[in-house]
C-alpha atoms as a PDB file:
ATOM      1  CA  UNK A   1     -58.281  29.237  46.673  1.00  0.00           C
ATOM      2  CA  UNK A   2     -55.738  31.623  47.282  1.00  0.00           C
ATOM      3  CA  UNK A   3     -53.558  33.557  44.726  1.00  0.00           C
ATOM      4  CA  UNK A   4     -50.611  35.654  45.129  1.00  0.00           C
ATOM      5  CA  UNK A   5     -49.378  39.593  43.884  1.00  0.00           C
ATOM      6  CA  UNK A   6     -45.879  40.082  44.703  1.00  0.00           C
ATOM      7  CA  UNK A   7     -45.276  38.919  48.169  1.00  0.00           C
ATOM      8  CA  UNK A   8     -49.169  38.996  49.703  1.00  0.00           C
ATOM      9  CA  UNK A   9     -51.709  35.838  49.194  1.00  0.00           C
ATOM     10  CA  UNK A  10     -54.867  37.225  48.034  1.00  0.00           C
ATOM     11  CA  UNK A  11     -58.284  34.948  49.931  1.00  0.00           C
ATOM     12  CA  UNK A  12     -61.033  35.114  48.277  1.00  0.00           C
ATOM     13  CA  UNK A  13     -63.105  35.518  51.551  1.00  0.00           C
ATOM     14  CA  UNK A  14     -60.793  38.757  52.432  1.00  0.00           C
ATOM     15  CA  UNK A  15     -62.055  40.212  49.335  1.00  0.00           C
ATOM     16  CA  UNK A  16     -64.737  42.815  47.818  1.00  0.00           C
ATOM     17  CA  UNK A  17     -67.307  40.298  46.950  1.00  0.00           C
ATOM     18  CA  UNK A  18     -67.855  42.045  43.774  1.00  0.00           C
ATOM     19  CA  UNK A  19     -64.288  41.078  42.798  1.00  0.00           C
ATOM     20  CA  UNK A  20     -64.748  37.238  43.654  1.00  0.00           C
ATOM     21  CA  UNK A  21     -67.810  37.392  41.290  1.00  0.00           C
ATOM     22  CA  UNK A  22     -65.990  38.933  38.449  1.00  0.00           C
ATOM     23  CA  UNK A  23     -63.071  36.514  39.054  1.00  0.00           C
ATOM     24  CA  UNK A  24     -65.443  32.955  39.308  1.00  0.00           C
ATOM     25  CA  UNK A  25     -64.339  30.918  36.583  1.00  0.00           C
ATOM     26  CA  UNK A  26     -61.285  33.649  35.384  1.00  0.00           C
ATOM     27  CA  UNK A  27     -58.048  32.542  33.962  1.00  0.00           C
ATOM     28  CA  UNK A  28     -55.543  32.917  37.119  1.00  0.00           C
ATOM     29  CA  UNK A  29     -52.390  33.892  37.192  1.00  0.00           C
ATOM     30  CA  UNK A  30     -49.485  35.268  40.121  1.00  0.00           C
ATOM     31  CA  UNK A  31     -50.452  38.487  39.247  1.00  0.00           C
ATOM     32  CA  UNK A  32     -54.471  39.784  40.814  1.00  0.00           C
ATOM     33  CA  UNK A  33     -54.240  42.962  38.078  1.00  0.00           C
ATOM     34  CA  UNK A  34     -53.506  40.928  34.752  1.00  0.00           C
ATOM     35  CA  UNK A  35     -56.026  38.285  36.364  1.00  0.00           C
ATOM     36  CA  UNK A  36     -58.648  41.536  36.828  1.00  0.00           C
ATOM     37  CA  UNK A  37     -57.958  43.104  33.550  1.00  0.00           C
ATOM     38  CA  UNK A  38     -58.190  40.130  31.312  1.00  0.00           C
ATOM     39  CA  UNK A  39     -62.116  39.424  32.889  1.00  0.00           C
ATOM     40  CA  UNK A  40     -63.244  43.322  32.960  1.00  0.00           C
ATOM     41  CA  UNK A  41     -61.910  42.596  29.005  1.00  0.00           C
ATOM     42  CA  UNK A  42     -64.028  39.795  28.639  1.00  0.00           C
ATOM     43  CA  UNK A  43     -66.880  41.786  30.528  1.00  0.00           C
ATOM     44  CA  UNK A  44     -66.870  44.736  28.776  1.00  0.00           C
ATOM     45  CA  UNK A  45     -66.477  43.069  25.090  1.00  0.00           C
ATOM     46  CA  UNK A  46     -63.137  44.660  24.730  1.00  0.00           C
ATOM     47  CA  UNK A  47     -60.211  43.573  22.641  1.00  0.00           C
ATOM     48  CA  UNK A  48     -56.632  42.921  24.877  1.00  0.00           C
ATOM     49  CA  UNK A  49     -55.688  46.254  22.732  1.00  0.00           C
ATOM     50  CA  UNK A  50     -58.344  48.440  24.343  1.00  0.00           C
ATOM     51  CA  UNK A  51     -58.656  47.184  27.308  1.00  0.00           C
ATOM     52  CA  UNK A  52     -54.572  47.898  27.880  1.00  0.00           C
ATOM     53  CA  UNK A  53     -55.624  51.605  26.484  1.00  0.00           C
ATOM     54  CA  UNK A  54     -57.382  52.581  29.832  1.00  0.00           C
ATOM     55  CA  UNK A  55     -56.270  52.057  33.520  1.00  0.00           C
ATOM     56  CA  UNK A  56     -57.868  49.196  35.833  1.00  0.00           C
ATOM     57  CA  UNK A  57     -59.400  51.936  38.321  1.00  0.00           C
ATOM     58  CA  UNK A  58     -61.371  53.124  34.602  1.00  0.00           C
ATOM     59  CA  UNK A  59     -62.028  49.447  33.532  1.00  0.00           C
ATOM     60  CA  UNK A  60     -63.331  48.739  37.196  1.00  0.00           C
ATOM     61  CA  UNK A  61     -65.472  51.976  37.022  1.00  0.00           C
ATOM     62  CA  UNK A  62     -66.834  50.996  34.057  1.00  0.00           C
ATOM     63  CA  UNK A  63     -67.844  47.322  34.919  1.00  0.00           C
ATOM     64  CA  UNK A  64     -69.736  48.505  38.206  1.00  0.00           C
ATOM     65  CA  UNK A  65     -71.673  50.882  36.230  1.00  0.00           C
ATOM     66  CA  UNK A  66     -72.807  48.168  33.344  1.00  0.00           C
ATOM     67  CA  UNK A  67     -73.429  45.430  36.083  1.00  0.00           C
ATOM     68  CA  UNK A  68     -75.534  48.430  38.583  1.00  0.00           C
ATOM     69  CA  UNK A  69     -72.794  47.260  41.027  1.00  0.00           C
ATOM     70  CA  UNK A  70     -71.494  50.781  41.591  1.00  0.00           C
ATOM     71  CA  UNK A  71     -72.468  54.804  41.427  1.00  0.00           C
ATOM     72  CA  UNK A  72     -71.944  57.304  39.479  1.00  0.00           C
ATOM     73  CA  UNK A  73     -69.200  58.261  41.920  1.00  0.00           C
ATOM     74  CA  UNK A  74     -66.157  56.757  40.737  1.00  0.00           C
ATOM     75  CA  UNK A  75     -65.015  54.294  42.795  1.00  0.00           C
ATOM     76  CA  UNK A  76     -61.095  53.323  42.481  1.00  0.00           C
ATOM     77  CA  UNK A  77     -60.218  49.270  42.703  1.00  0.00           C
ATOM     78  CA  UNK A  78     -58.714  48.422  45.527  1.00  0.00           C
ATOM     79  CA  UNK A  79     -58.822  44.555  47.078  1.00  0.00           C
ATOM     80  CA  UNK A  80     -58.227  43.826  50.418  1.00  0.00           C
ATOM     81  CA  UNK A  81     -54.813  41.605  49.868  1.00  0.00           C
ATOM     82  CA  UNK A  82     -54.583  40.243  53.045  1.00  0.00           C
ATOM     83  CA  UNK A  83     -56.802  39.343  56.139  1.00  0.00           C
ATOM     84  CA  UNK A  84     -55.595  41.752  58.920  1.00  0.00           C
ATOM     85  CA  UNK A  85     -52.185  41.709  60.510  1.00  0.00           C
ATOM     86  CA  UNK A  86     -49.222  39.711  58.756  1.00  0.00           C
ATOM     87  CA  UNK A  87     -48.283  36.333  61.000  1.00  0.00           C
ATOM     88  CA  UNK A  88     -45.004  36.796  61.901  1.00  0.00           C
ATOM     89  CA  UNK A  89     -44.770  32.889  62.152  1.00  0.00           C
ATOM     90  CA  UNK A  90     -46.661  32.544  58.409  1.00  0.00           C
ATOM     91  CA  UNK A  91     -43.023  31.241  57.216  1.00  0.00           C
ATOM     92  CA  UNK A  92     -43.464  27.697  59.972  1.00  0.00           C
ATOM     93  CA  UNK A  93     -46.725  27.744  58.691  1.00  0.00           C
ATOM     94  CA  UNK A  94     -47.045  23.408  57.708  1.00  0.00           C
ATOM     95  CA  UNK A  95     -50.873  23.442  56.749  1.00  0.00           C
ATOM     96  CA  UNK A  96     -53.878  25.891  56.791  1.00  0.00           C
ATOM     97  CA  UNK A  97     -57.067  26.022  55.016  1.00  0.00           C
ATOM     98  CA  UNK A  98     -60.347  27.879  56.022  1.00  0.00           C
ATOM     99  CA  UNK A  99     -62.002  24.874  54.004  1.00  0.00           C
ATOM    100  CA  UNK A 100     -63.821  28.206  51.517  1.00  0.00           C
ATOM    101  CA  UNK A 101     -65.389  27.006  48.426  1.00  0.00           C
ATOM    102  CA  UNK A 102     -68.990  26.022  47.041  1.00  0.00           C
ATOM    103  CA  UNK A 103     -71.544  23.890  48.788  1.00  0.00           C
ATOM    104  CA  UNK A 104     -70.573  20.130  48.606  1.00  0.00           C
ATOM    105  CA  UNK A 105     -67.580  20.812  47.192  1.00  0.00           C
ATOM    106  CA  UNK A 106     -64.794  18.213  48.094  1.00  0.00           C
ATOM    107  CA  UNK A 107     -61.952  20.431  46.880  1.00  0.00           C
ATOM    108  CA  UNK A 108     -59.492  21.365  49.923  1.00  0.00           C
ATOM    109  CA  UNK A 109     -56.658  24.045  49.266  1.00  0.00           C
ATOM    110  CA  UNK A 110     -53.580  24.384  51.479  1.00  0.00           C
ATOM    111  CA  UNK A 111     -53.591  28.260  52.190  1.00  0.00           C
ATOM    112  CA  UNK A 112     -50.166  28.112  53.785  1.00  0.00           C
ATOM    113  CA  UNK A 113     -46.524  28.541  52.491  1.00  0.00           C
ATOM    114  CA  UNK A 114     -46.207  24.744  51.950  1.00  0.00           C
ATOM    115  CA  UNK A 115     -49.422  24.741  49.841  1.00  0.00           C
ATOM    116  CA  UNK A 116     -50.153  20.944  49.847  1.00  0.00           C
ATOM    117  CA  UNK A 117     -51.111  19.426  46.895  1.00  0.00           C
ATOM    118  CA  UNK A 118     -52.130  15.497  48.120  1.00  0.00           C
ATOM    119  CA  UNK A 119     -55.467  16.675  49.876  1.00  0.00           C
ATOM    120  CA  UNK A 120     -58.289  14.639  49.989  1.00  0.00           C
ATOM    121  CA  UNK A 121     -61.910  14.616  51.251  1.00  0.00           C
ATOM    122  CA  UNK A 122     -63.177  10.606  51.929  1.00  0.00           C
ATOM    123  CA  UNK A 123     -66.273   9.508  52.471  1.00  0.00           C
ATOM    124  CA  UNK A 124     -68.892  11.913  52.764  1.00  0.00           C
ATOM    125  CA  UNK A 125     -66.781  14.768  54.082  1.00  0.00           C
ATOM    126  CA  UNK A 126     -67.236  17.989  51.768  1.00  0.00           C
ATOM    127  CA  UNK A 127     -67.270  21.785  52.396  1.00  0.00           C
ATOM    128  CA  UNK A 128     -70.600  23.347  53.896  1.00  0.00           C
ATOM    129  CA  UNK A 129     -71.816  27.147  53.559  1.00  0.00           C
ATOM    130  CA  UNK A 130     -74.896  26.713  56.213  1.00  0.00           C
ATOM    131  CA  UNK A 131     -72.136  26.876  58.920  1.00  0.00           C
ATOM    132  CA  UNK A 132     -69.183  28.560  59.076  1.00  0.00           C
ATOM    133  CA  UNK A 133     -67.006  30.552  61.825  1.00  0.00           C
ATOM    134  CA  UNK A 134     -65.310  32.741  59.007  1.00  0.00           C
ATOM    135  CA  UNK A 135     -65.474  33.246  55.693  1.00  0.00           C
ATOM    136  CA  UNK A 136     -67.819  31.377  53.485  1.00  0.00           C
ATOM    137  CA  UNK A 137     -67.941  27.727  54.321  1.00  0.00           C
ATOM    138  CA  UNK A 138     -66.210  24.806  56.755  1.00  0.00           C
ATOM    139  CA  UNK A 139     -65.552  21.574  56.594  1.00  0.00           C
ATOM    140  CA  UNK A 140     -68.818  19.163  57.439  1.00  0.00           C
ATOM    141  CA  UNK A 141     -67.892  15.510  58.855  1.00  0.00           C
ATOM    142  CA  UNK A 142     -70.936  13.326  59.588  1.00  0.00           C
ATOM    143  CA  UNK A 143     -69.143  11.251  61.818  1.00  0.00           C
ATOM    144  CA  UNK A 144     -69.796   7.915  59.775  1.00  0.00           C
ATOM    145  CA  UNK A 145     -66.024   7.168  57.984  1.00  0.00           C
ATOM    146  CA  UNK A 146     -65.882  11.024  56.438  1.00  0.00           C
ATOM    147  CA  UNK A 147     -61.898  12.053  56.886  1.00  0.00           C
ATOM    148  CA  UNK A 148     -59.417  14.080  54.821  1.00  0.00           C
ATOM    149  CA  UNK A 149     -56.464  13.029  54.413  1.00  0.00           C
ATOM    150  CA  UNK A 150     -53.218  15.002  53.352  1.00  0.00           C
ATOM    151  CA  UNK A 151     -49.991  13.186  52.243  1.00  0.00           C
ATOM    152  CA  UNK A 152     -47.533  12.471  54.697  1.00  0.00           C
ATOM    153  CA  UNK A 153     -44.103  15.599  53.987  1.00  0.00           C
ATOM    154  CA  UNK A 154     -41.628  16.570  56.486  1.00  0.00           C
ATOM    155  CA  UNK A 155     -43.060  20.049  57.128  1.00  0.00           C
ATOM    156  CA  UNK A 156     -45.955  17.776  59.303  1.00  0.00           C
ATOM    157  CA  UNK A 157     -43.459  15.647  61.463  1.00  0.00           C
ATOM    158  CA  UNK A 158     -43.276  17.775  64.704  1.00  0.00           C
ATOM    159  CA  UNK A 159     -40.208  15.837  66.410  1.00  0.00           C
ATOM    160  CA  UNK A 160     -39.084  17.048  69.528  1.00  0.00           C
ATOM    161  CA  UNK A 161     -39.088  20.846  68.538  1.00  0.00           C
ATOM    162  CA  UNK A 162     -42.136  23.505  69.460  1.00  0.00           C
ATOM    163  CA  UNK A 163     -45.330  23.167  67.521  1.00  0.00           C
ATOM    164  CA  UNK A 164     -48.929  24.282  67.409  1.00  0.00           C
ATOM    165  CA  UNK A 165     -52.107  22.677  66.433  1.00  0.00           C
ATOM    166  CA  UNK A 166     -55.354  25.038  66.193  1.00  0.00           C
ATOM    167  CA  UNK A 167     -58.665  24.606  64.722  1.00  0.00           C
ATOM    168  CA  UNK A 168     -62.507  25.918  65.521  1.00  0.00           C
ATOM    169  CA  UNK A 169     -64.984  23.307  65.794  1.00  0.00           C
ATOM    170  CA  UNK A 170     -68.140  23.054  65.963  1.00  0.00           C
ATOM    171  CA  UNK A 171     -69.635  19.657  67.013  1.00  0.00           C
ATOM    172  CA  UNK A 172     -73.034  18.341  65.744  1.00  0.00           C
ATOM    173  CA  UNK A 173     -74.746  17.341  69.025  1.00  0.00           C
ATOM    174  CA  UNK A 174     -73.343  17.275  72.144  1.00  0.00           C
ATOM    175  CA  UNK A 175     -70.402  14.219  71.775  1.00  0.00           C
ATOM    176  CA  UNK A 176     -71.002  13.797  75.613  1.00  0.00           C
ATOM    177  CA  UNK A 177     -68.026  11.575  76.794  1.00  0.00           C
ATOM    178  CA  UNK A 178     -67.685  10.116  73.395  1.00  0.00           C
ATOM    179  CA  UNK A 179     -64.233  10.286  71.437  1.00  0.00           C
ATOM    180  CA  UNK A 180     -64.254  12.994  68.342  1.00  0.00           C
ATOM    181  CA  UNK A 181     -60.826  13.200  66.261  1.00  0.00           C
ATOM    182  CA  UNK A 182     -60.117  16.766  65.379  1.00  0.00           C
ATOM    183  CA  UNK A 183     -56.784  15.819  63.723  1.00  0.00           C
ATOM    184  CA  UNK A 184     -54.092  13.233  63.892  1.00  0.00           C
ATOM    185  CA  UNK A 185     -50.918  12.037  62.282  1.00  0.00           C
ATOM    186  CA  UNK A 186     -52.116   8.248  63.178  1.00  0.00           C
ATOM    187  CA  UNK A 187     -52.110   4.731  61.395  1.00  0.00           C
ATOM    188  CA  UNK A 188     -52.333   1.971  63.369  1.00  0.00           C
ATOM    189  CA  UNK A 189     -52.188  -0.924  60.819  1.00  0.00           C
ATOM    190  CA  UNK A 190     -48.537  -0.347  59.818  1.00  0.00           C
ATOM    191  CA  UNK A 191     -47.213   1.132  62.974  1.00  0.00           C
ATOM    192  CA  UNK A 192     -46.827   4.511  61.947  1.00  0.00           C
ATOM    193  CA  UNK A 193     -48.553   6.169  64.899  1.00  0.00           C
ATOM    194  CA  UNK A 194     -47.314   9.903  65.502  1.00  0.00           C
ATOM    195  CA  UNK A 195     -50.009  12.173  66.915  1.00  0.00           C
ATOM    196  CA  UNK A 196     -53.572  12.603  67.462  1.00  0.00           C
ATOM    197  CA  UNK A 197     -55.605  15.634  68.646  1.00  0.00           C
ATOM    198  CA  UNK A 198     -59.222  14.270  69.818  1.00  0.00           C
ATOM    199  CA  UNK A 199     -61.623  15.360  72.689  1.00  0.00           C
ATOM    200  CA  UNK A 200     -62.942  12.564  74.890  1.00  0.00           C
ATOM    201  CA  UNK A 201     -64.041  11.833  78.022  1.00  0.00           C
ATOM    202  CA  UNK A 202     -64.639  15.691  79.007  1.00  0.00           C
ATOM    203  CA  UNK A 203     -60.925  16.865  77.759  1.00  0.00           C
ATOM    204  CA  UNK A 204     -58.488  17.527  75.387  1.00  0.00           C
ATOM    205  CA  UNK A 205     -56.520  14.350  74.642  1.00  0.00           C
ATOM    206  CA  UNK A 206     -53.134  14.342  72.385  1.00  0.00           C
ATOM    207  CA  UNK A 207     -51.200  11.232  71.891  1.00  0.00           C
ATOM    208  CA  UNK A 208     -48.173  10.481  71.015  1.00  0.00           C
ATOM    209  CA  UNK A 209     -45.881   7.617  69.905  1.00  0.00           C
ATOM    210  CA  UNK A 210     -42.372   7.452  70.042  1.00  0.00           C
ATOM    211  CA  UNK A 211     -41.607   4.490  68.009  1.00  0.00           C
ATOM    212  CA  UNK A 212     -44.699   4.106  65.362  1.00  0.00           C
ATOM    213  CA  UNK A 213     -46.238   1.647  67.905  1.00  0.00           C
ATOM    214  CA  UNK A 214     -46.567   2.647  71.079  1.00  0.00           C
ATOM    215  CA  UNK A 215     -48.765   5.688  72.468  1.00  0.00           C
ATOM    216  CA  UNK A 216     -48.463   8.111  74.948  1.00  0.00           C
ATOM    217  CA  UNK A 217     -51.573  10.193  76.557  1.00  0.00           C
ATOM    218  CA  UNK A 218     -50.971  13.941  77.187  1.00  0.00           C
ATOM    219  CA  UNK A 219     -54.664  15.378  78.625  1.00  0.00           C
ATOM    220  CA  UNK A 220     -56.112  18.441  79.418  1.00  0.00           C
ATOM    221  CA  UNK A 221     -57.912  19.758  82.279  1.00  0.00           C
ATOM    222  CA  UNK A 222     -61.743  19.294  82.227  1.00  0.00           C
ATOM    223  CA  UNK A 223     -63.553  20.384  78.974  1.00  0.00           C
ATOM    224  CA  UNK A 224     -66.958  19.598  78.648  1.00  0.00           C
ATOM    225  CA  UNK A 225     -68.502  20.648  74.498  1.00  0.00           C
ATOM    226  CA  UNK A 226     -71.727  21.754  74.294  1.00  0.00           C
ATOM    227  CA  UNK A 227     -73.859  21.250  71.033  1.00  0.00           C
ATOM    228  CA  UNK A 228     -73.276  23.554  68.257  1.00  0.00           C
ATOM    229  CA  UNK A 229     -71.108  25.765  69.509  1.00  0.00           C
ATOM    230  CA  UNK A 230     -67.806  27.061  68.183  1.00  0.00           C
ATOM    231  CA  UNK A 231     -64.642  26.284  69.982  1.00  0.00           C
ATOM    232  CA  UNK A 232     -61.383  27.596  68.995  1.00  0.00           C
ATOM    233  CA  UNK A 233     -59.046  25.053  70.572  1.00  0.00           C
ATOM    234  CA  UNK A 234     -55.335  24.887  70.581  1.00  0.00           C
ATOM    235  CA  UNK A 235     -52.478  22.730  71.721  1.00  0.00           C
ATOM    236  CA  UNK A 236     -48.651  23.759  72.061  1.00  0.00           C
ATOM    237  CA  UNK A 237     -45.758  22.352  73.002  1.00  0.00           C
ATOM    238  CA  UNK A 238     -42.878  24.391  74.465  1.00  0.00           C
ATOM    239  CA  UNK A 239     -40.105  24.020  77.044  1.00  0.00           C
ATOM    240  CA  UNK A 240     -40.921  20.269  77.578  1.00  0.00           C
ATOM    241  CA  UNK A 241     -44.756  20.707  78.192  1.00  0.00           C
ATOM    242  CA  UNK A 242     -48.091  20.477  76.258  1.00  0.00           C
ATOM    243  CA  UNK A 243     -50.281  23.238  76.895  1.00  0.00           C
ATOM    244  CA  UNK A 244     -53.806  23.005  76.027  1.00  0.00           C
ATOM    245  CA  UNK A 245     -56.678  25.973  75.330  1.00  0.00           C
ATOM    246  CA  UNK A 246     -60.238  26.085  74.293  1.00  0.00           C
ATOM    247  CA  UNK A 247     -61.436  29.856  72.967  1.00  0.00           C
ATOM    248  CA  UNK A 248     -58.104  30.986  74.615  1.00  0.00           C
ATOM    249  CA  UNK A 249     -58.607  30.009  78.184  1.00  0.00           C
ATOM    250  CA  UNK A 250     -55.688  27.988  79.406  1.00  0.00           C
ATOM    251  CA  UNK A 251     -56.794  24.294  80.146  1.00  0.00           C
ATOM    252  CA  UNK A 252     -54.045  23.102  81.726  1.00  0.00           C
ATOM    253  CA  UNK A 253     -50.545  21.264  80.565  1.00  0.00           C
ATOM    254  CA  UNK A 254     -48.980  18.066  80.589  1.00  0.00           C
ATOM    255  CA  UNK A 255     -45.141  17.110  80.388  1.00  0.00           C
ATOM    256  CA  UNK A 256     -43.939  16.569  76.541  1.00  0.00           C
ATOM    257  CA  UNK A 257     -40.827  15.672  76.555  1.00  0.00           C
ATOM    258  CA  UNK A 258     -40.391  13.117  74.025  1.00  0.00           C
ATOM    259  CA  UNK A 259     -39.453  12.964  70.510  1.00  0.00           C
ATOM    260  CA  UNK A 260     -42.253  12.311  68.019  1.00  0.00           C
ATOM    261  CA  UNK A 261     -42.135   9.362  65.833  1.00  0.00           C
ATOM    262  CA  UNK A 262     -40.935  10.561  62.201  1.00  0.00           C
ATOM    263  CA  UNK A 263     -43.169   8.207  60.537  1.00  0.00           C
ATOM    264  CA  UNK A 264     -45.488   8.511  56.939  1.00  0.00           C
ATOM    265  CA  UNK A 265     -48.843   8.296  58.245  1.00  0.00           C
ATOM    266  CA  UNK A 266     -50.963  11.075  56.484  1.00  0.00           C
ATOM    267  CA  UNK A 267     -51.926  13.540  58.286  1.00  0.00           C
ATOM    268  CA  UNK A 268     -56.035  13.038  58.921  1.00  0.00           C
ATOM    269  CA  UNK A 269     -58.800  15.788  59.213  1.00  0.00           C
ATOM    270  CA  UNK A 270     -61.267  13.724  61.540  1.00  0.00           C
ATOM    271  CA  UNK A 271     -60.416  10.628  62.033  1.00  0.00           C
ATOM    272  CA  UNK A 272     -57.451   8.874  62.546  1.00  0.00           C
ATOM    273  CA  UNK A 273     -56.732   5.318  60.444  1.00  0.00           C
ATOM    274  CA  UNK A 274     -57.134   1.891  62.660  1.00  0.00           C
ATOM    275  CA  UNK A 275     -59.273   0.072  64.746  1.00  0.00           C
ATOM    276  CA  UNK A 276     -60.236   3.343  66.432  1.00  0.00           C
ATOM    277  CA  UNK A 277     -60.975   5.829  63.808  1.00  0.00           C
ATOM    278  CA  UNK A 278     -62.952   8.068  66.250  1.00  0.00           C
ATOM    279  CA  UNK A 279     -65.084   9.745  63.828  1.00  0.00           C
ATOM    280  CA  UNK A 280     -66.028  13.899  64.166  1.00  0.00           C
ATOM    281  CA  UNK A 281     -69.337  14.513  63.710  1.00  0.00           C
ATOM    282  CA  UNK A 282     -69.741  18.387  63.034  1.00  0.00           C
ATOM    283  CA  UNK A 283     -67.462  21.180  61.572  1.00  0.00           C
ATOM    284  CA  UNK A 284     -63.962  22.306  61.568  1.00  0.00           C
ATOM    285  CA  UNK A 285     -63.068  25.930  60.140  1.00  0.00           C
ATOM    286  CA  UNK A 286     -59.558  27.481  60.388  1.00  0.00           C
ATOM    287  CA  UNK A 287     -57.215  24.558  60.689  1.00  0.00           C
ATOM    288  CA  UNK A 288     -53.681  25.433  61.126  1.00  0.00           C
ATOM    289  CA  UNK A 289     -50.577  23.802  62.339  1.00  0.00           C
ATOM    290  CA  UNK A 290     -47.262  25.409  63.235  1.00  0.00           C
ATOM    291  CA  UNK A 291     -44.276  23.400  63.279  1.00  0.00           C
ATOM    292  CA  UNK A 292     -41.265  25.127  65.248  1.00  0.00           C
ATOM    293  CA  UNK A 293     -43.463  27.953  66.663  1.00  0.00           C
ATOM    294  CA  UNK A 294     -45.110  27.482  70.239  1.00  0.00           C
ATOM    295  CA  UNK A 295     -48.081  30.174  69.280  1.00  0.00           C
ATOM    296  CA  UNK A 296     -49.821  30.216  73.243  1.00  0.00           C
ATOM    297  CA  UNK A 297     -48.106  29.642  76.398  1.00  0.00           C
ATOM    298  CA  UNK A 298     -50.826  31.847  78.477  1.00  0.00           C
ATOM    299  CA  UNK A 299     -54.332  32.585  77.955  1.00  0.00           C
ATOM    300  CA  UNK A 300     -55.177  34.677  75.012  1.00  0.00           C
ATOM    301  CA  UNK A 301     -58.134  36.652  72.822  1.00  0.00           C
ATOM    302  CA  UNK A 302     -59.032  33.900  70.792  1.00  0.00           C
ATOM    303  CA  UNK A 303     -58.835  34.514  66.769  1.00  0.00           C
ATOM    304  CA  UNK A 304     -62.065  36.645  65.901  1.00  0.00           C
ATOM    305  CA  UNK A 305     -61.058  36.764  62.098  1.00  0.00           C
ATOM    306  CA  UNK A 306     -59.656  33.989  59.969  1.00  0.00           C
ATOM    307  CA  UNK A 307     -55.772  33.816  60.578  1.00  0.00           C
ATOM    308  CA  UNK A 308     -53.488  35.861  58.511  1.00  0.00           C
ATOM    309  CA  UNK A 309     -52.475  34.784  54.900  1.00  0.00           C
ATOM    310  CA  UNK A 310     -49.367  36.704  54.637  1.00  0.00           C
ATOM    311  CA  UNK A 311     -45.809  37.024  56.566  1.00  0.00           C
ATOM    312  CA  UNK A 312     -43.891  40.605  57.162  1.00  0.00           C
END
């Protein structure tokens, strides 16, 4: 879950582990101080009176010392509020989670601007701390009808403007030439078919629809997933084509000209919804999609920390 102070978004994974303990279970509030205050109170056995009497650096300095989490030295508090470099895109940020939380768990938080609150994990699909790319956990699909699905709001249409769709993945077992959904905007029952990020047949494949019903195919060039292995991949669209990347080496493009159905499909975390579902079977960590913001146009470093939780 993320929380905010001011104008930075405060991960827990970005965090002195020390402080996420002390927090677990913490009345939360917009403010990390009052939030960090109130439990060294509660820690310490001291009244709201006395514990406003001394400064959080001498609250903090007492706690580590009582718990034998600290030294003698005094050690001023000081979280890490952010996760490395603002995004100067955050703002067109439309969804983002690093899927963090306890083993099992089936609680998804939006860590993006829009902060999504119709999120949820079908199935079997829950968050997993044996594998992870950042942070703490990722999101485990088993590849037999496990999905997440996130209402359908305008801040996930992409239109006919830029956009960019990025995830790592991790697939359990080599999927071979078989189809695995990575994410999709895609019901096929009621015609509301928008888009659909999946790898098949040895590439990257995103369709489209125009008009709910029909489909489009826009395909990379040849990418061939091994077993459990982490992939960042990435598709864009800018200037009338769809690029496509896997851990930031360019894999080709495909014209994009067309205007994306506007339709009120959810949006779908492994799977899409129809005859086809297209199951993942493995992880995803990092999700994010940018809507007005073509992030890669040429190969690039690919992400080796999760993506930024704050704007300039």
């Amino acid at each position: 879950m993320a929380t905010t102070d001011g104008a930075h978004i405060w991960p827990p994974r970005a965090a002195d582990p020390r402080i996420i303990e002390l927090l677990d279970g913490a009345t939360r509030t917009a403010d990390i101080a009052t939030d960090v205050r109130l439990a060294l109170a509660s820690r310490l056995s001291l009244t709201a009176a006395q514990a406003n009497a001394h400064s959080v650096d001498d609250l903090w300095y007492r706690f580590l010392i009582s718990e034998s989490l600290g030294s003698k030295t005094h050690e001023p508090f000081s979280p890490d509020f952010t996760t490395g470099v603002p995004d100067d895109d955050f703002a067109s940020v439309s969804f983002l989670s690093g899927f963090e939380g306890i083993d099992e768990s089936t609680t998804i938080v939006d860590e993006g601007p829009v902060e999504h609150a119709g999120i949820t994990a079908n199935a079997n699909a829950q968050l997993d701390t044996a594998q992870k790319k950042f942070g703490d956990s990722s999101l485990l699909l088993d590849g037999t009808g496990d999905n997440v699905t996130i209402d359908d709001h305008a801040s996930l249409t992409l239109a006919a403007g830029d956009f960019t769709i990025e995830a790592h993945v991790r697939f359990n077992g080599d999927p071979g030439t078989d189809p695995r959904t990575i994410v999709s905007k895609w019901t096929e029952g009621t015609n509301q078919r928008e888009w659909w990020l999946q790898t098949q047949d040895n590439v990257l494949q995103f369709y489209i629809s125009t008009n709910g019903s029909g489909l489009a195919l826009k395909a990379s060039s040849s990418f061939n997933p091994a077993a459990d292995t982490w992939y960042h991949i990435a598709v864009c669209r800018t200037g009338g084509l769809a690029y496509f990347f896997v851990d930031g080496v360019a894999h080709g493009n495909a014209g994009l000209t067309e205007t994306i159905f506007d339709g009120s499909s959810p949006v779908i975390i492994g799977s899409s919804i129809g005859s086809f579902p297209n199951y993942a079977n493995g992880w995803v960590d990092e999700l994010r999609i940018t809507k007005g913001v073509a992030r890669y146009t040429t190969g690039f470093t690919p992400p080796d920390a999760a993506y930024p939780r704050t704007g300039p």
